[in-house]
Protein backbone atom coordinates (compact mmCIF):
# COMPACT_ATOMS: atom_id res chain seq x y z
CA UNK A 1 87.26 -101.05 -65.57
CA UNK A 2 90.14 -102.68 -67.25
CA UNK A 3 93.84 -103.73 -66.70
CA UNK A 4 96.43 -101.89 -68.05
CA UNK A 5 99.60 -102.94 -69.44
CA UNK A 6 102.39 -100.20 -70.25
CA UNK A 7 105.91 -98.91 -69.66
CA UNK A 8 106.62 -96.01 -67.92
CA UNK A 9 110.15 -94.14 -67.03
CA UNK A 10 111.30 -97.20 -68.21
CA UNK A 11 109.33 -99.66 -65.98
CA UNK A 12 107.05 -102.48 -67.03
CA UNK A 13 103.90 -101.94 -65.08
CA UNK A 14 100.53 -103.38 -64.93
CA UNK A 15 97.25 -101.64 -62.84
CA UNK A 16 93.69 -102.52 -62.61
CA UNK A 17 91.99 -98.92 -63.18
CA UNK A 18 89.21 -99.76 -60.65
CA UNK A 19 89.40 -97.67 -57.77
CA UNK A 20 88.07 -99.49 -55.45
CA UNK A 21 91.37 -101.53 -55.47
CA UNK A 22 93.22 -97.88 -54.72
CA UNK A 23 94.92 -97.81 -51.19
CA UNK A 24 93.80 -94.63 -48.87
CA UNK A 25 97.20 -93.44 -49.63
CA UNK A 26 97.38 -93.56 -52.99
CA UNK A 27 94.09 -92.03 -53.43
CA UNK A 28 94.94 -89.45 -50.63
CA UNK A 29 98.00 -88.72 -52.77
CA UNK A 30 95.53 -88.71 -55.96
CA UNK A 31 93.16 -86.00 -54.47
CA UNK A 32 95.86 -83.80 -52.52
CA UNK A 33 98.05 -83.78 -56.23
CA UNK A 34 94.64 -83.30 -58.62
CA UNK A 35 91.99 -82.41 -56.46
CA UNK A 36 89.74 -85.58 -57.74
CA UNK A 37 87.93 -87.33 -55.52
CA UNK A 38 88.11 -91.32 -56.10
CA UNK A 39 84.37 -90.83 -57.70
CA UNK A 40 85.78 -87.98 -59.90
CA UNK A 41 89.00 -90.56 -60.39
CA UNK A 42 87.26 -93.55 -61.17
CA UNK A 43 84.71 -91.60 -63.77
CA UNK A 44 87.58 -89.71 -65.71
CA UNK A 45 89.51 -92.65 -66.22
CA UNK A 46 86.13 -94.56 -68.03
CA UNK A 47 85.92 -91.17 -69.80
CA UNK A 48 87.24 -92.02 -73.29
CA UNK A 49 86.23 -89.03 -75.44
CA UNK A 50 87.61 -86.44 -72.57
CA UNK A 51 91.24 -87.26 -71.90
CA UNK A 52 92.49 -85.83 -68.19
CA UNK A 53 96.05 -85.84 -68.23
CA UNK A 54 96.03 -85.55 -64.14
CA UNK A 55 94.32 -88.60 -63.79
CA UNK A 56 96.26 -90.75 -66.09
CA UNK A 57 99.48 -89.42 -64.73
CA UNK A 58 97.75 -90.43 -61.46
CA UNK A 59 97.14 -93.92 -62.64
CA UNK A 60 100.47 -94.49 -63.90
CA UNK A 61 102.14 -92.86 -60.74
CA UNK A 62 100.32 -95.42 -58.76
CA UNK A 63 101.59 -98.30 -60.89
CA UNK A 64 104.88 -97.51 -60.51
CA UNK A 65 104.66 -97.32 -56.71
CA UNK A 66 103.23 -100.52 -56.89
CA UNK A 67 106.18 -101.78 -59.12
CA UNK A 68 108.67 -101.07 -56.26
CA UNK A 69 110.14 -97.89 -58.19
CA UNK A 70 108.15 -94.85 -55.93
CA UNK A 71 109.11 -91.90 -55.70
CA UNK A 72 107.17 -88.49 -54.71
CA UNK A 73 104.13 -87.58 -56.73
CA UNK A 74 105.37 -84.23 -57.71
CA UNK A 75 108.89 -85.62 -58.96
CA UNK A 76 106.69 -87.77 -61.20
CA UNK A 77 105.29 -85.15 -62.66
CA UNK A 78 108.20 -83.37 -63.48
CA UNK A 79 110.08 -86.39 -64.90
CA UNK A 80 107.06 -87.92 -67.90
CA UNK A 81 106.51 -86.06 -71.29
CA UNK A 82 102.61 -86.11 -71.82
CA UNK A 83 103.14 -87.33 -74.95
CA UNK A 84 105.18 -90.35 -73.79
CA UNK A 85 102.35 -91.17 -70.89
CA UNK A 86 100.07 -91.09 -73.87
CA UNK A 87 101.88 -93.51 -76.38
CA UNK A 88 103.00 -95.71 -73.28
CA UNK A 89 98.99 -96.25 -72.33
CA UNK A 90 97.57 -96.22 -75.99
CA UNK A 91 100.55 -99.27 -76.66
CA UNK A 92 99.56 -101.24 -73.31
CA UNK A 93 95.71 -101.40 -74.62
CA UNK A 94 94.25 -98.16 -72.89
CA UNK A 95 91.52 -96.14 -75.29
CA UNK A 96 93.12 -92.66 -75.47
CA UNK A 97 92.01 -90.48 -77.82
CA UNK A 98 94.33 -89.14 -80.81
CA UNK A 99 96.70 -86.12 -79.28
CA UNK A 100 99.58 -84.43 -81.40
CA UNK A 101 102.20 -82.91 -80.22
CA UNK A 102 101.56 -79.58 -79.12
CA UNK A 103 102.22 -76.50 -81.44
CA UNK A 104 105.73 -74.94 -81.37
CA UNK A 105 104.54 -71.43 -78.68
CA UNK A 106 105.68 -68.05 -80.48
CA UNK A 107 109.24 -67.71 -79.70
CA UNK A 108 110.05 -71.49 -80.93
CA UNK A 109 108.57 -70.36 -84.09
CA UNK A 110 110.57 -66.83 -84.37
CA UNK A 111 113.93 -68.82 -83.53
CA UNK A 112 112.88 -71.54 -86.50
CA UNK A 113 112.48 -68.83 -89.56
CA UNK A 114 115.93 -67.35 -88.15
């Protein structure tokens, strides 16, 4: 397990990712959100080769909570680009494996060769 150093929404936040320091509510909130148990939780996030997106969000959800800026899990969600949750935890130290941005779906291609 390791501490993690990062900005998010544009918050300065640091979390140990050991979660046995979790509160029952933010690990309720985890596994309601995800469906991850803490076990499932804690192993994902030591998974390096097999990025989950849920349980990073998760992670960083809970270290903005704990930076005094909550706010509901699901608005969370709906307000951080993937991308950006990945640059903000590869800059504060965390081992994420290399992700491009996603290709362009069918009808942002058709509109590009207009």
């Amino acid at each position: 397990m390791s501490v993690h150093k990062f900005e998010i929404l544009g918050v300065s936040v640091e979390i140990d990712d050991d979660p046995s320091k979790f509160t029952a509510l933010e690990l309720g909130t985890v596994e309601r959100y995800t469906g991850m148990t803490m076990t499932e939780f804690g192993r994902k996030l030591s998974d390096t080769e097999n990025l989950s997106i849920l349980c990073w969000s998760a992670l960083a959800w809970i270290a903005l909570r704990r930076a005094g800026k909550p706010m509901p899990y699901d608005e969370f969600m709906d307000s951080v680009g993937v991308l950006d949750l990945i640059n903000a935890l590869r800059e504060g130290g965390a081992e994420m494996p290399g992700v491009d941005a996603p290709a362009p779906n069918r009808a942002a291609r058709r509109a590009t060769k207009g």
